[in-house]
PDB file of N, CA and C in Angstrom:
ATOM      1  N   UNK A   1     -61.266 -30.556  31.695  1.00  0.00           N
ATOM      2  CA  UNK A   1     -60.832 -29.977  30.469  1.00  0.00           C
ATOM      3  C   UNK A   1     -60.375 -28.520  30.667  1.00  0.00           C
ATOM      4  N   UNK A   2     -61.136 -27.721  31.258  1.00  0.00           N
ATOM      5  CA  UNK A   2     -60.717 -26.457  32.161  1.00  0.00           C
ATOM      6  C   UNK A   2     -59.395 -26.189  32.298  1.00  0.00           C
ATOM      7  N   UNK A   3     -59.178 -27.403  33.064  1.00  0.00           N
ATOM      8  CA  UNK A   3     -57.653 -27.273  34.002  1.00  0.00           C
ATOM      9  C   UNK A   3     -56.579 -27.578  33.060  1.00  0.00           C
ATOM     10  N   UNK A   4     -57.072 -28.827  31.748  1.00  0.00           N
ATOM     11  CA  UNK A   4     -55.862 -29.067  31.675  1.00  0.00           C
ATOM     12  C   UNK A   4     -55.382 -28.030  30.519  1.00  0.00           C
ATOM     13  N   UNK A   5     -56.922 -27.501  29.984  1.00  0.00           N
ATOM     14  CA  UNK A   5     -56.390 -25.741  29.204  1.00  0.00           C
ATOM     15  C   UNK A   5     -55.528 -25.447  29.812  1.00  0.00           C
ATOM     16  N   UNK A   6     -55.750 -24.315  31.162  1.00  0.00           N
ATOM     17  CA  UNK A   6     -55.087 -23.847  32.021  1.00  0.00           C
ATOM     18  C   UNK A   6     -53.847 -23.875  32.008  1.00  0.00           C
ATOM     19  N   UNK A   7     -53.725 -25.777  31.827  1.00  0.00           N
ATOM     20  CA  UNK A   7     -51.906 -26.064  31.967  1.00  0.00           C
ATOM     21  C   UNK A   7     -51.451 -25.931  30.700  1.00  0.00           C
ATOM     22  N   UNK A   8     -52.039 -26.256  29.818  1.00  0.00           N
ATOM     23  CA  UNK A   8     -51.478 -26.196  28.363  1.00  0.00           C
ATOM     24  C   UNK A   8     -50.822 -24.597  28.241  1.00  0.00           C
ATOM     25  N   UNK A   9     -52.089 -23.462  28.939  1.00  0.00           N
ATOM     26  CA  UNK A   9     -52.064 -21.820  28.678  1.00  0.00           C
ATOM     27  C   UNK A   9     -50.493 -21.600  29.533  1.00  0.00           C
ATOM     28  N   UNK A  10     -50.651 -22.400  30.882  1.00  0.00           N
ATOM     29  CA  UNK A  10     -49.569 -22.239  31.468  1.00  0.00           C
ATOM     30  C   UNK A  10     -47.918 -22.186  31.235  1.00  0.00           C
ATOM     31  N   UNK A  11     -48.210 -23.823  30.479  1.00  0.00           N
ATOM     32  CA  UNK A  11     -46.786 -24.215  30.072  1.00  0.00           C
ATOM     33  C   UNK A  11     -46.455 -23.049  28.729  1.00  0.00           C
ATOM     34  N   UNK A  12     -47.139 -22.580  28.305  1.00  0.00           N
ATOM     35  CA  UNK A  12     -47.138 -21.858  26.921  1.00  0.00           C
ATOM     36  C   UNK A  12     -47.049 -20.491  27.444  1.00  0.00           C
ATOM     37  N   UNK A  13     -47.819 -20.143  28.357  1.00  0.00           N
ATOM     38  CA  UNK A  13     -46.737 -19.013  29.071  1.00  0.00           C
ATOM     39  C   UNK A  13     -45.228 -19.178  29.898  1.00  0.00           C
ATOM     40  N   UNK A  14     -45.013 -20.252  30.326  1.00  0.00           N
ATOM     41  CA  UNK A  14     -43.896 -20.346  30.686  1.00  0.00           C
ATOM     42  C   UNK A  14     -43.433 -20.498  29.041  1.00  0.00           C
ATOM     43  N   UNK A  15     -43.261 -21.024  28.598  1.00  0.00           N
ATOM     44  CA  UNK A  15     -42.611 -21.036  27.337  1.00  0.00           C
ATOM     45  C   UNK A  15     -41.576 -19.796  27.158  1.00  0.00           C
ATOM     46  N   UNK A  16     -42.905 -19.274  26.649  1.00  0.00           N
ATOM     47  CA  UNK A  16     -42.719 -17.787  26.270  1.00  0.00           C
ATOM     48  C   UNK A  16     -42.057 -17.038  27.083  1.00  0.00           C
ATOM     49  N   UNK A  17     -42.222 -17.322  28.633  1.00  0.00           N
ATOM     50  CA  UNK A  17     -41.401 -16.545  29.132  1.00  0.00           C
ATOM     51  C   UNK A  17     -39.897 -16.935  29.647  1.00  0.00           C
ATOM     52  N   UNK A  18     -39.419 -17.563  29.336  1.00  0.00           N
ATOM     53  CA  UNK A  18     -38.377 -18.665  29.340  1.00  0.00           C
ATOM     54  C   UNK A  18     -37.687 -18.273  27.707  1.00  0.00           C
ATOM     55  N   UNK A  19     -38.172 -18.183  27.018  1.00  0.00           N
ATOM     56  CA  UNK A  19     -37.620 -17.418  25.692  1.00  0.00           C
ATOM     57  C   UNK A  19     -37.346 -16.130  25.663  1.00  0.00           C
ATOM     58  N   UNK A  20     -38.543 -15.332  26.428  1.00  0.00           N
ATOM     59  CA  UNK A  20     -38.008 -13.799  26.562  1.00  0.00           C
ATOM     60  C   UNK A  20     -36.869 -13.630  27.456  1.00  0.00           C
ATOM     61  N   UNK A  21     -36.455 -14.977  28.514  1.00  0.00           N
ATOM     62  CA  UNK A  21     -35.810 -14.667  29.128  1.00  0.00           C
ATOM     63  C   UNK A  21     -34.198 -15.129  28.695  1.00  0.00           C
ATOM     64  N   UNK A  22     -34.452 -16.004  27.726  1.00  0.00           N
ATOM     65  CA  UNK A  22     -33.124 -16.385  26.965  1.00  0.00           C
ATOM     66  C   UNK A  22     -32.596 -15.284  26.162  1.00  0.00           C
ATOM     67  N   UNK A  23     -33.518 -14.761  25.322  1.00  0.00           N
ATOM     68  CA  UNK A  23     -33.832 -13.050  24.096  1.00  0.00           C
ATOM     69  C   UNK A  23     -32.815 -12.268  25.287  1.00  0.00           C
ATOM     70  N   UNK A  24     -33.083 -11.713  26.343  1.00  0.00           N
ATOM     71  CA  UNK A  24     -32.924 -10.871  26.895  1.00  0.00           C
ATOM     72  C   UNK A  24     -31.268 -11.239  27.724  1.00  0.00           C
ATOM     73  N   UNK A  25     -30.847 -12.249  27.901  1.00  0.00           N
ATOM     74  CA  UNK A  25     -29.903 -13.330  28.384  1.00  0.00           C
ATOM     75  C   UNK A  25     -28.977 -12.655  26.845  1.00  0.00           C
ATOM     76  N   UNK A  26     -29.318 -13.032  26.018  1.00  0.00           N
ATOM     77  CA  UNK A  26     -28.540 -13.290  24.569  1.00  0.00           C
ATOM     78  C   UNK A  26     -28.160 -11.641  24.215  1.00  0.00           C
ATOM     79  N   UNK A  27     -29.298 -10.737  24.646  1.00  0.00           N
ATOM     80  CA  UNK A  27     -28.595  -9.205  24.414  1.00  0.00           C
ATOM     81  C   UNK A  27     -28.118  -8.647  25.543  1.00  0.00           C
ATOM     82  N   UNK A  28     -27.897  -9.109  26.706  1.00  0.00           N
ATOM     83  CA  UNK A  28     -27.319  -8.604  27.842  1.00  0.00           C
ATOM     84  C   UNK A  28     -25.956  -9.045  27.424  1.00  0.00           C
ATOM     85  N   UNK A  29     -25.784 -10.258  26.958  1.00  0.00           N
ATOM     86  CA  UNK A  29     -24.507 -10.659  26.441  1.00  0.00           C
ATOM     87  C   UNK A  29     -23.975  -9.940  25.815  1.00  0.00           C
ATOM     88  N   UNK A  30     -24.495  -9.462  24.488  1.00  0.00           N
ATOM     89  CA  UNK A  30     -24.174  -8.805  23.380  1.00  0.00           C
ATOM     90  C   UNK A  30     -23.827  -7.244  23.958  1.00  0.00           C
ATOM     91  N   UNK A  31     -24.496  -6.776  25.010  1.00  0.00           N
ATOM     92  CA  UNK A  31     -24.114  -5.445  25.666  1.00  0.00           C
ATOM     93  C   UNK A  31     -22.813  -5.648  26.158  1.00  0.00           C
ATOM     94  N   UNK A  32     -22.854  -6.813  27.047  1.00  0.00           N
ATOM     95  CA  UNK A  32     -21.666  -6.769  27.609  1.00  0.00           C
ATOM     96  C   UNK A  32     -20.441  -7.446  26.381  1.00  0.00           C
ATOM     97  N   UNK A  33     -20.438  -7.648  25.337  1.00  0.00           N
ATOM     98  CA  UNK A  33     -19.521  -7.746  24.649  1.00  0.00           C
ATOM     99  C   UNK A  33     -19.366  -6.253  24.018  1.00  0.00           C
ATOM    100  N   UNK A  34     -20.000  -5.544  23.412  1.00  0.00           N
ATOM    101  CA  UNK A  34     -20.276  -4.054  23.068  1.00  0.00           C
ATOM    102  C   UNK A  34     -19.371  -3.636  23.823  1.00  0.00           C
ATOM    103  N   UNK A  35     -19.979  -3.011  25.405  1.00  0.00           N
ATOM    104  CA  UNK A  35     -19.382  -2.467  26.044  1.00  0.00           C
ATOM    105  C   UNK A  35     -17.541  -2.584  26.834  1.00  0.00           C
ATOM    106  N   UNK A  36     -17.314  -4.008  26.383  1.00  0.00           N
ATOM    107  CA  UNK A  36     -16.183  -4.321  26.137  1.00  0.00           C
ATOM    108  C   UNK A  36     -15.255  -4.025  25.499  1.00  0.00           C
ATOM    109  N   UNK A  37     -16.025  -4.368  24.228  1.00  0.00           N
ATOM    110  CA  UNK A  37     -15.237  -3.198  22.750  1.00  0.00           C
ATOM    111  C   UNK A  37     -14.917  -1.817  23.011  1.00  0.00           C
ATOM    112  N   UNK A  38     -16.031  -1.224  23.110  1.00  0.00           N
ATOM    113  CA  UNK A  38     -16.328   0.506  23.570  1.00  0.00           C
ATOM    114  C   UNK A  38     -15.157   0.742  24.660  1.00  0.00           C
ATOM    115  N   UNK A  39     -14.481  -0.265  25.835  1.00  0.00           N
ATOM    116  CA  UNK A  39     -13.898  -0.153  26.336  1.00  0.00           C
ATOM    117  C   UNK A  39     -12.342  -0.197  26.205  1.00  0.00           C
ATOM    118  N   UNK A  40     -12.121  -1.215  25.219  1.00  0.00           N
ATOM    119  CA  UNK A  40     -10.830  -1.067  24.956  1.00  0.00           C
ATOM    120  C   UNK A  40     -10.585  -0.204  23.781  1.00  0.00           C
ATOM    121  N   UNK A  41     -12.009   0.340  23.483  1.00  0.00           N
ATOM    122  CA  UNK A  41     -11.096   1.521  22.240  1.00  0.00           C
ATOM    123  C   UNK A  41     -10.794   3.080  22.805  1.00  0.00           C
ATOM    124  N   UNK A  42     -11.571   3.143  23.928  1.00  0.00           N
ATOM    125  CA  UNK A  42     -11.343   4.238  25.028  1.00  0.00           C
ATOM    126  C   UNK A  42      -9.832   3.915  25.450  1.00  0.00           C
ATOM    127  N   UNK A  43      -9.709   2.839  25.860  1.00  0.00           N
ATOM    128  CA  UNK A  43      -8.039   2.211  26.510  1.00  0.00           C
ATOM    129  C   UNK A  43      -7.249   2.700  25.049  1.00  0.00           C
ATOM    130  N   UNK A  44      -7.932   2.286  23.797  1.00  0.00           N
ATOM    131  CA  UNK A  44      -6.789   2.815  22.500  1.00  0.00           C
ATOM    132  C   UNK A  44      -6.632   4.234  22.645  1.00  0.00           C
ATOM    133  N   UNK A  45      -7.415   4.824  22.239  1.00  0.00           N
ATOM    134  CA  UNK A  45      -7.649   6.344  22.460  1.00  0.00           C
ATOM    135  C   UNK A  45      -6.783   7.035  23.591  1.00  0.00           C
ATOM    136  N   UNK A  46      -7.103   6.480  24.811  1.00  0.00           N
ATOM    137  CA  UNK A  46      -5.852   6.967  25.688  1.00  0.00           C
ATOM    138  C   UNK A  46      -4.426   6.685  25.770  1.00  0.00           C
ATOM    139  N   UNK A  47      -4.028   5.768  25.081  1.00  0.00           N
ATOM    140  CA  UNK A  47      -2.793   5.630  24.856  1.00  0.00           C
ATOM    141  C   UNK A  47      -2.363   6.197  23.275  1.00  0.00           C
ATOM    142  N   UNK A  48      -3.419   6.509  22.888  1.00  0.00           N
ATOM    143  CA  UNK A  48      -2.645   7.387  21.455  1.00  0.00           C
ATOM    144  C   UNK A  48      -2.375   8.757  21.939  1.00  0.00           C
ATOM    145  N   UNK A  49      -3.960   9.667  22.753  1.00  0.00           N
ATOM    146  CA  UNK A  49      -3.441  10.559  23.654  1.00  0.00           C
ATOM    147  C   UNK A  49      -2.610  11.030  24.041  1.00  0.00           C
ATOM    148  N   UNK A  50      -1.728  10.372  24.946  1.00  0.00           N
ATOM    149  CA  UNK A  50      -0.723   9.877  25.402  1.00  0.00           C
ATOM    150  C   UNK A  50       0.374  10.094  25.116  1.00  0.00           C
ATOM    151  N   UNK A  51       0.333   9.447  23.553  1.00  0.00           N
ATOM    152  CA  UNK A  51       1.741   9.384  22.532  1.00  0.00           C
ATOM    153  C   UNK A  51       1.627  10.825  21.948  1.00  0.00           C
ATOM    154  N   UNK A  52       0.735  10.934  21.717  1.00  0.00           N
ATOM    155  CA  UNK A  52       0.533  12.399  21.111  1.00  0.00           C
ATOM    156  C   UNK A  52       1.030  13.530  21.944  1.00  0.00           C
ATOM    157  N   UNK A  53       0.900  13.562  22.732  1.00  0.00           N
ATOM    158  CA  UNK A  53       1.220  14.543  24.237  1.00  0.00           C
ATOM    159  C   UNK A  53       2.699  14.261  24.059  1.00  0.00           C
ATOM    160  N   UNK A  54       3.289  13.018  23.922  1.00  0.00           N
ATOM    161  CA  UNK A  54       4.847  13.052  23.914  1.00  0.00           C
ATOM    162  C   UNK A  54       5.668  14.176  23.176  1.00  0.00           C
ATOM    163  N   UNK A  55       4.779  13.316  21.803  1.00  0.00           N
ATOM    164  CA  UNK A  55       5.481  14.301  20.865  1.00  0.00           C
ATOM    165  C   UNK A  55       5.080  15.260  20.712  1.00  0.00           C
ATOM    166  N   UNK A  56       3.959  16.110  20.825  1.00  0.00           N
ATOM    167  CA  UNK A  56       4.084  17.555  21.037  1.00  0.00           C
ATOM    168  C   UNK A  56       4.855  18.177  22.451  1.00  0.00           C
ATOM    169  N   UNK A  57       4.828  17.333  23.281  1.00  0.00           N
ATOM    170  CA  UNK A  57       6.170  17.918  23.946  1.00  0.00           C
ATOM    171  C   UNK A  57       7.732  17.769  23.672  1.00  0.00           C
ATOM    172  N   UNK A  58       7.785  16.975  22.878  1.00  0.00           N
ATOM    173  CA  UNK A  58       9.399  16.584  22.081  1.00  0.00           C
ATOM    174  C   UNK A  58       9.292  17.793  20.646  1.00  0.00           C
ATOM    175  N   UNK A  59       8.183  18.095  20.132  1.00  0.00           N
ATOM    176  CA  UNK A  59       8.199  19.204  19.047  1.00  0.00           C
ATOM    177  C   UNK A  59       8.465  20.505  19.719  1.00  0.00           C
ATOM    178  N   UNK A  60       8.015  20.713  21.079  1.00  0.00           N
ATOM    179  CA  UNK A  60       7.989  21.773  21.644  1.00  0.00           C
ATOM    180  C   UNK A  60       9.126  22.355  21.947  1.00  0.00           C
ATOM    181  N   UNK A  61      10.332  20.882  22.106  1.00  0.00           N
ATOM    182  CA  UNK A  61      11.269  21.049  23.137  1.00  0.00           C
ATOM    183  C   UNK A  61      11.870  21.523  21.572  1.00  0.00           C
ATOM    184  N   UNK A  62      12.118  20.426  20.453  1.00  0.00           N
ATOM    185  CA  UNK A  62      12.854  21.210  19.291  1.00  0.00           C
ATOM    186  C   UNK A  62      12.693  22.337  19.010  1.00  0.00           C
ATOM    187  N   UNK A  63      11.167  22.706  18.972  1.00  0.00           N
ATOM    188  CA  UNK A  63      11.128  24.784  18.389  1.00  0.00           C
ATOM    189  C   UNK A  63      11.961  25.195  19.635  1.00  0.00           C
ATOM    190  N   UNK A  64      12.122  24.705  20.880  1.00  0.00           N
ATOM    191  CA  UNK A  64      12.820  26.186  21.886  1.00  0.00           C
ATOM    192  C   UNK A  64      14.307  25.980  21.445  1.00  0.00           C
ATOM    193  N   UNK A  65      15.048  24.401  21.333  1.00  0.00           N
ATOM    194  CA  UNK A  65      16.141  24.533  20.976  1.00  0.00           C
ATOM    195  C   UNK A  65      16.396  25.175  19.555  1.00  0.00           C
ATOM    196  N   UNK A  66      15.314  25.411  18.633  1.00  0.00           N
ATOM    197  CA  UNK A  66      16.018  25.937  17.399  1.00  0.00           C
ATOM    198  C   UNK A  66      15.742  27.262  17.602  1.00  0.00           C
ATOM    199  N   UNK A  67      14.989  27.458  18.531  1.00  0.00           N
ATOM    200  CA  UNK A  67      15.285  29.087  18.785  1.00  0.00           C
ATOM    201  C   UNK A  67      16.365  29.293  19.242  1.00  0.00           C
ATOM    202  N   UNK A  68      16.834  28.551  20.247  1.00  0.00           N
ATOM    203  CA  UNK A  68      17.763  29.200  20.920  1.00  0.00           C
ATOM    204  C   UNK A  68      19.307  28.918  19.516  1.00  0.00           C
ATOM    205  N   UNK A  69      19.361  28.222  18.832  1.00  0.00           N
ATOM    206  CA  UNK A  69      20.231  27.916  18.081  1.00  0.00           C
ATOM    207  C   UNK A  69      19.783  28.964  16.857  1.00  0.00           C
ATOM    208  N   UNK A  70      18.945  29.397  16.869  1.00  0.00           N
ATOM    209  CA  UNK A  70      18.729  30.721  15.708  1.00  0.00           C
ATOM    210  C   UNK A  70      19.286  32.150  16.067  1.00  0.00           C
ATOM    211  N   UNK A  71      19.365  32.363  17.545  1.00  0.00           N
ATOM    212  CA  UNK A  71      19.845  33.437  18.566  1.00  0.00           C
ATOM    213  C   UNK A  71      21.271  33.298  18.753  1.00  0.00           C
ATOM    214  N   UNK A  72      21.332  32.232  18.201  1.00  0.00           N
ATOM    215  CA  UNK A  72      23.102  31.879  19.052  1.00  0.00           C
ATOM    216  C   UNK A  72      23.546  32.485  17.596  1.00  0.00           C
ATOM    217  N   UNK A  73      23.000  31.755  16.205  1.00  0.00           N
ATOM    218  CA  UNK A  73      23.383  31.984  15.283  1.00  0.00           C
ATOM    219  C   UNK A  73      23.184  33.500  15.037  1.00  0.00           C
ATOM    220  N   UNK A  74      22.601  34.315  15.076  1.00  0.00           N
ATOM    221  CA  UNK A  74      21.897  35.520  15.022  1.00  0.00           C
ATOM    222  C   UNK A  74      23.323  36.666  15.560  1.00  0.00           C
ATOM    223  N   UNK A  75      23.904  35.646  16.914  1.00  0.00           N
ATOM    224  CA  UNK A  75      24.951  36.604  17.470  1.00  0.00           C
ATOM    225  C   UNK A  75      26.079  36.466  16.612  1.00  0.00           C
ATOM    226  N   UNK A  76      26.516  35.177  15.993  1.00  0.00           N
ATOM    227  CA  UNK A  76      27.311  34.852  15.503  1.00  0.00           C
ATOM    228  C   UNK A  76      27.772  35.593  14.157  1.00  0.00           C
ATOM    229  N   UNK A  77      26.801  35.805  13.556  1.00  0.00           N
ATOM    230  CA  UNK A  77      26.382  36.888  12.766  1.00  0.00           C
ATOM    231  C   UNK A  77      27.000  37.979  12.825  1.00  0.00           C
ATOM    232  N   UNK A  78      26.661  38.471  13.776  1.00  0.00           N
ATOM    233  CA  UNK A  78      26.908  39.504  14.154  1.00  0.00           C
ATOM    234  C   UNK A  78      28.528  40.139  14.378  1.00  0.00           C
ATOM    235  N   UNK A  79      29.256  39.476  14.905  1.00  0.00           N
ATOM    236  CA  UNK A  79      30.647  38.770  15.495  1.00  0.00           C
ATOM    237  C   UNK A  79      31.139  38.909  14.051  1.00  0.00           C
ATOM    238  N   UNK A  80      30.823  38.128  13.204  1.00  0.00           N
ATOM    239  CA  UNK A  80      31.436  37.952  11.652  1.00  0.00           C
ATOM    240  C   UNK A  80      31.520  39.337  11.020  1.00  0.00           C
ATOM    241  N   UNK A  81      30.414  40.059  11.036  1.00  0.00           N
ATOM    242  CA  UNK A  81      30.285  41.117  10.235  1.00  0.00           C
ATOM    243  C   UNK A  81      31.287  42.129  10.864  1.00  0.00           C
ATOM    244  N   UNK A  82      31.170  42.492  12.416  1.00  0.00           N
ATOM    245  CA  UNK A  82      32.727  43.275  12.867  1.00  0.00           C
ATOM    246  C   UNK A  82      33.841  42.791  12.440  1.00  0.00           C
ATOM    247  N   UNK A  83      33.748  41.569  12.426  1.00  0.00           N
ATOM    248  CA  UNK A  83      35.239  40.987  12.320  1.00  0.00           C
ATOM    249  C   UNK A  83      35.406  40.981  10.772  1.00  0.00           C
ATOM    250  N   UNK A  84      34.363  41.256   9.743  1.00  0.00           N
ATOM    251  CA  UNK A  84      34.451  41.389   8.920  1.00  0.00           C
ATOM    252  C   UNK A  84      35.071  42.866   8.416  1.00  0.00           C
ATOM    253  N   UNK A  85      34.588  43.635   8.742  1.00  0.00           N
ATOM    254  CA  UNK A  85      34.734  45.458   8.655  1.00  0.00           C
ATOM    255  C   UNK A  85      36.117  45.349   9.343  1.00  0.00           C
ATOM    256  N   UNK A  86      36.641  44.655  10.522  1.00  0.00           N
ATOM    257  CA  UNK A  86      37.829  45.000  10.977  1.00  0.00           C
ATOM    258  C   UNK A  86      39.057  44.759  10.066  1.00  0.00           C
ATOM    259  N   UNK A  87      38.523  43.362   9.632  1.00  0.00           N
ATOM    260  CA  UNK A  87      39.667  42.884   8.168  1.00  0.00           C
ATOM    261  C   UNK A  87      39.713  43.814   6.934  1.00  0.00           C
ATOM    262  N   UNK A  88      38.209  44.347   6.956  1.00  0.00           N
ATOM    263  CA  UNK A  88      38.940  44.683   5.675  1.00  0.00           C
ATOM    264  C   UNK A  88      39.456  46.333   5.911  1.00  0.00           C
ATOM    265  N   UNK A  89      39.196  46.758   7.185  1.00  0.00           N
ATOM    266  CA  UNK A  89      40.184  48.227   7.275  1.00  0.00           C
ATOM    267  C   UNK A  89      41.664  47.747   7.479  1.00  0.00           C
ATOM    268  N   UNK A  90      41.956  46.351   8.148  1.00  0.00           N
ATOM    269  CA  UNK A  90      43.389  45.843   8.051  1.00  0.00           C
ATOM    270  C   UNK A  90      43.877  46.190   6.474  1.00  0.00           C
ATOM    271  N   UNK A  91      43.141  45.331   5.920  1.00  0.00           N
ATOM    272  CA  UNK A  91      43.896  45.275   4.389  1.00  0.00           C
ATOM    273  C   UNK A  91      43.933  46.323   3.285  1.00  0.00           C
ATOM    274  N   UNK A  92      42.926  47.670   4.062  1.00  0.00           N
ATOM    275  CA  UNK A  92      42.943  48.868   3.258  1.00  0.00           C
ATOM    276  C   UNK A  92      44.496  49.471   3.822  1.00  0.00           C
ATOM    277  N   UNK A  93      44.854  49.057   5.494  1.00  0.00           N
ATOM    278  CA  UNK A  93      46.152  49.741   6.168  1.00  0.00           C
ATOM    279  C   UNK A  93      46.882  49.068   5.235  1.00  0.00           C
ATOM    280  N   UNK A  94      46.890  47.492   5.051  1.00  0.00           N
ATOM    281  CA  UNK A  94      47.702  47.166   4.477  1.00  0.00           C
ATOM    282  C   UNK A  94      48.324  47.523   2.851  1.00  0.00           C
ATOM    283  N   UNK A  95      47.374  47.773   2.404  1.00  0.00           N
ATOM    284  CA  UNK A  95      47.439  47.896   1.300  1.00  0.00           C
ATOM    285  C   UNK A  95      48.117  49.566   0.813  1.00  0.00           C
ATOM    286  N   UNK A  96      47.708  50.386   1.695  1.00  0.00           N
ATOM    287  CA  UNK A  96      47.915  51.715   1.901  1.00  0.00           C
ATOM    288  C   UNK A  96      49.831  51.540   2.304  1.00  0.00           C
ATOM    289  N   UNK A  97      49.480  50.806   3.125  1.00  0.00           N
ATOM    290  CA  UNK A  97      51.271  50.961   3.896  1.00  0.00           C
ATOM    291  C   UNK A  97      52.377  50.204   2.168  1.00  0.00           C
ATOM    292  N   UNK A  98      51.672  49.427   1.679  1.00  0.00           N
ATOM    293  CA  UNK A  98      52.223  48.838   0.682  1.00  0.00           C
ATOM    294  C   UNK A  98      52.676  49.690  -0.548  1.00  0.00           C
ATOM    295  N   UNK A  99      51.379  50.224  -0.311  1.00  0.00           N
ATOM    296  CA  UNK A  99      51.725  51.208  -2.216  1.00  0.00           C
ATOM    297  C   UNK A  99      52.678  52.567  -1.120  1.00  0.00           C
ATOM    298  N   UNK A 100      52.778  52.752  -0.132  1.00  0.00           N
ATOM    299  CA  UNK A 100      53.728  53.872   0.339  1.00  0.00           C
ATOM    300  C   UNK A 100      55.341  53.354   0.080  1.00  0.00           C
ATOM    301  N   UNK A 101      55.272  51.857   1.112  1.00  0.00           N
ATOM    302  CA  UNK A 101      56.380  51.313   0.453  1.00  0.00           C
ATOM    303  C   UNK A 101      56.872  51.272  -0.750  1.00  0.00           C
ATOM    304  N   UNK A 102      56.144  50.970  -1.912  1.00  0.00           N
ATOM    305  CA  UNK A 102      56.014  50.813  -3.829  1.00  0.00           C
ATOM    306  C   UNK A 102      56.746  52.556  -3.934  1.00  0.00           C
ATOM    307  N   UNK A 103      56.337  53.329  -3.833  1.00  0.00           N
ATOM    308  CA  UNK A 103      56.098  54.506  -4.284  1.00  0.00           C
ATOM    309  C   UNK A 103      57.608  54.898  -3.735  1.00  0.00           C
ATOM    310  N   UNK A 104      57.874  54.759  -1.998  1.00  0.00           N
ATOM    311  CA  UNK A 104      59.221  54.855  -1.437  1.00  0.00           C
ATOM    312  C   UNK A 104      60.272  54.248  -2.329  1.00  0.00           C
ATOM    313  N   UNK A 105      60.225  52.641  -2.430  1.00  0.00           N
ATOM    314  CA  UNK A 105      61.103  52.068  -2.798  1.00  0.00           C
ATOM    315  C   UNK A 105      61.421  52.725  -4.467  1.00  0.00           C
ATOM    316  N   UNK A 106      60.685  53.062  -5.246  1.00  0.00           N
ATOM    317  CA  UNK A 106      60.502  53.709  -6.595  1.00  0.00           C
ATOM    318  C   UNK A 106      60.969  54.681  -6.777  1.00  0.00           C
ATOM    319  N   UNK A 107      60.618  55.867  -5.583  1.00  0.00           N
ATOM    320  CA  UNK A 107      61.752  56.830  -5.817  1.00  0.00           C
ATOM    321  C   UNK A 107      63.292  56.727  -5.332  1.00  0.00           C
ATOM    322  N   UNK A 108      63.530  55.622  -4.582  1.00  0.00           N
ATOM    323  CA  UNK A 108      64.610  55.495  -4.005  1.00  0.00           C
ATOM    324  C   UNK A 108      65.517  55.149  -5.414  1.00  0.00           C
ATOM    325  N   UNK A 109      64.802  53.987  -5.725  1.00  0.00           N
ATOM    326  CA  UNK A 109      65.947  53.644  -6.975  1.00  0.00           C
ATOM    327  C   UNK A 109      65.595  54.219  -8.058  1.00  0.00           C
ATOM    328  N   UNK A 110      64.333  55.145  -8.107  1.00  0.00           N
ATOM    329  CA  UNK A 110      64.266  55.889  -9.650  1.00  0.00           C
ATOM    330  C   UNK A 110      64.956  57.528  -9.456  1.00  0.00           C
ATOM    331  N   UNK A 111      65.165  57.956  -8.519  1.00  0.00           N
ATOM    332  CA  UNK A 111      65.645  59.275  -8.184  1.00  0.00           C
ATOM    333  C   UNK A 111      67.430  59.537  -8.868  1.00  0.00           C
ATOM    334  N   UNK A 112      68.235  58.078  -8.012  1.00  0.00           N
ATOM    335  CA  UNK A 112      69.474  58.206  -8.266  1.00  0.00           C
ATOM    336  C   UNK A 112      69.763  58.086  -9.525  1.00  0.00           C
ATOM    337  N   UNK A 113      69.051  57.084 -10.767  1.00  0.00           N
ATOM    338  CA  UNK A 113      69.343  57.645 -11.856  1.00  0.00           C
ATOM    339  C   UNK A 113      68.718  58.652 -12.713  1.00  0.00           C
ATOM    340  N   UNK A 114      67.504  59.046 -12.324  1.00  0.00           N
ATOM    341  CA  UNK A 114      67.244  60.396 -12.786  1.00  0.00           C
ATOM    342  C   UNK A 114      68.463  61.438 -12.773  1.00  0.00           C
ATOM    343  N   UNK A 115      68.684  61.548 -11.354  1.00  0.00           N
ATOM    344  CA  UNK A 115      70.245  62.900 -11.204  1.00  0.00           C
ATOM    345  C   UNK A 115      71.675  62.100 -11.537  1.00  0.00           C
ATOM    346  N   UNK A 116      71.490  61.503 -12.165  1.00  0.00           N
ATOM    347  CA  UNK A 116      72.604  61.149 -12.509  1.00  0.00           C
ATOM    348  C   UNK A 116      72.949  61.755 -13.950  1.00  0.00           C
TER     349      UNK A 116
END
């Protein structure tokens, strides 16, 4: 009767340990599905990274070109406003040489019948 306790205690520890060892089987699984996950969202993460890095180097590259297109414009500017001041001392000559002409031509034909 002893013994066949013994085996009864036995098989009932194997039991048990045959279950802890399934328990432990069933969350090693579950780790390694976890850590799977955990893994491809690291793999997401680095490829958003990634994309992100693009485009702040494609934003980067636009601010230098709109600088440099703010400088270009900046000279251009500049260019206009001489060329602006140059026109309009043209059209003060012009305008000057015009009313000399007006004033010439006026006494030319207002003189001869005055003395007449």
């Amino acid at each position: 009767m002893h013994n066949e306790h013994e085996n009864d205690m036995f098989q009932l520890q194997e039991e048990v340990d045959i279950e802890l060892i399934r328990e432990r089987e069933a969350a090693i699984m579950q780790i390694e599905t976890t850590m799977g996950d955990v893994n491809q969202i690291f793999k997401d993460l680095s490829l958003m990274v990634h994309e992100q890095g693009e485009m702040v180097d494609n934003i980067e590259a636009h601010v230098q070109e709109a600088h440099i297109e703010v400088q270009q414009g900046n000279k251009q500017l500049v260019q206009a406003r001489k060329h602006q001041k140059k026109a309009r001392s043209k059209m003060c000559c012009c305008l000057v040489v015009l009313l000399i002409g007006a004033i010439i031509l006026t006494l030319v034909i207002v003189l001869p019948i005055v003395t007449k």
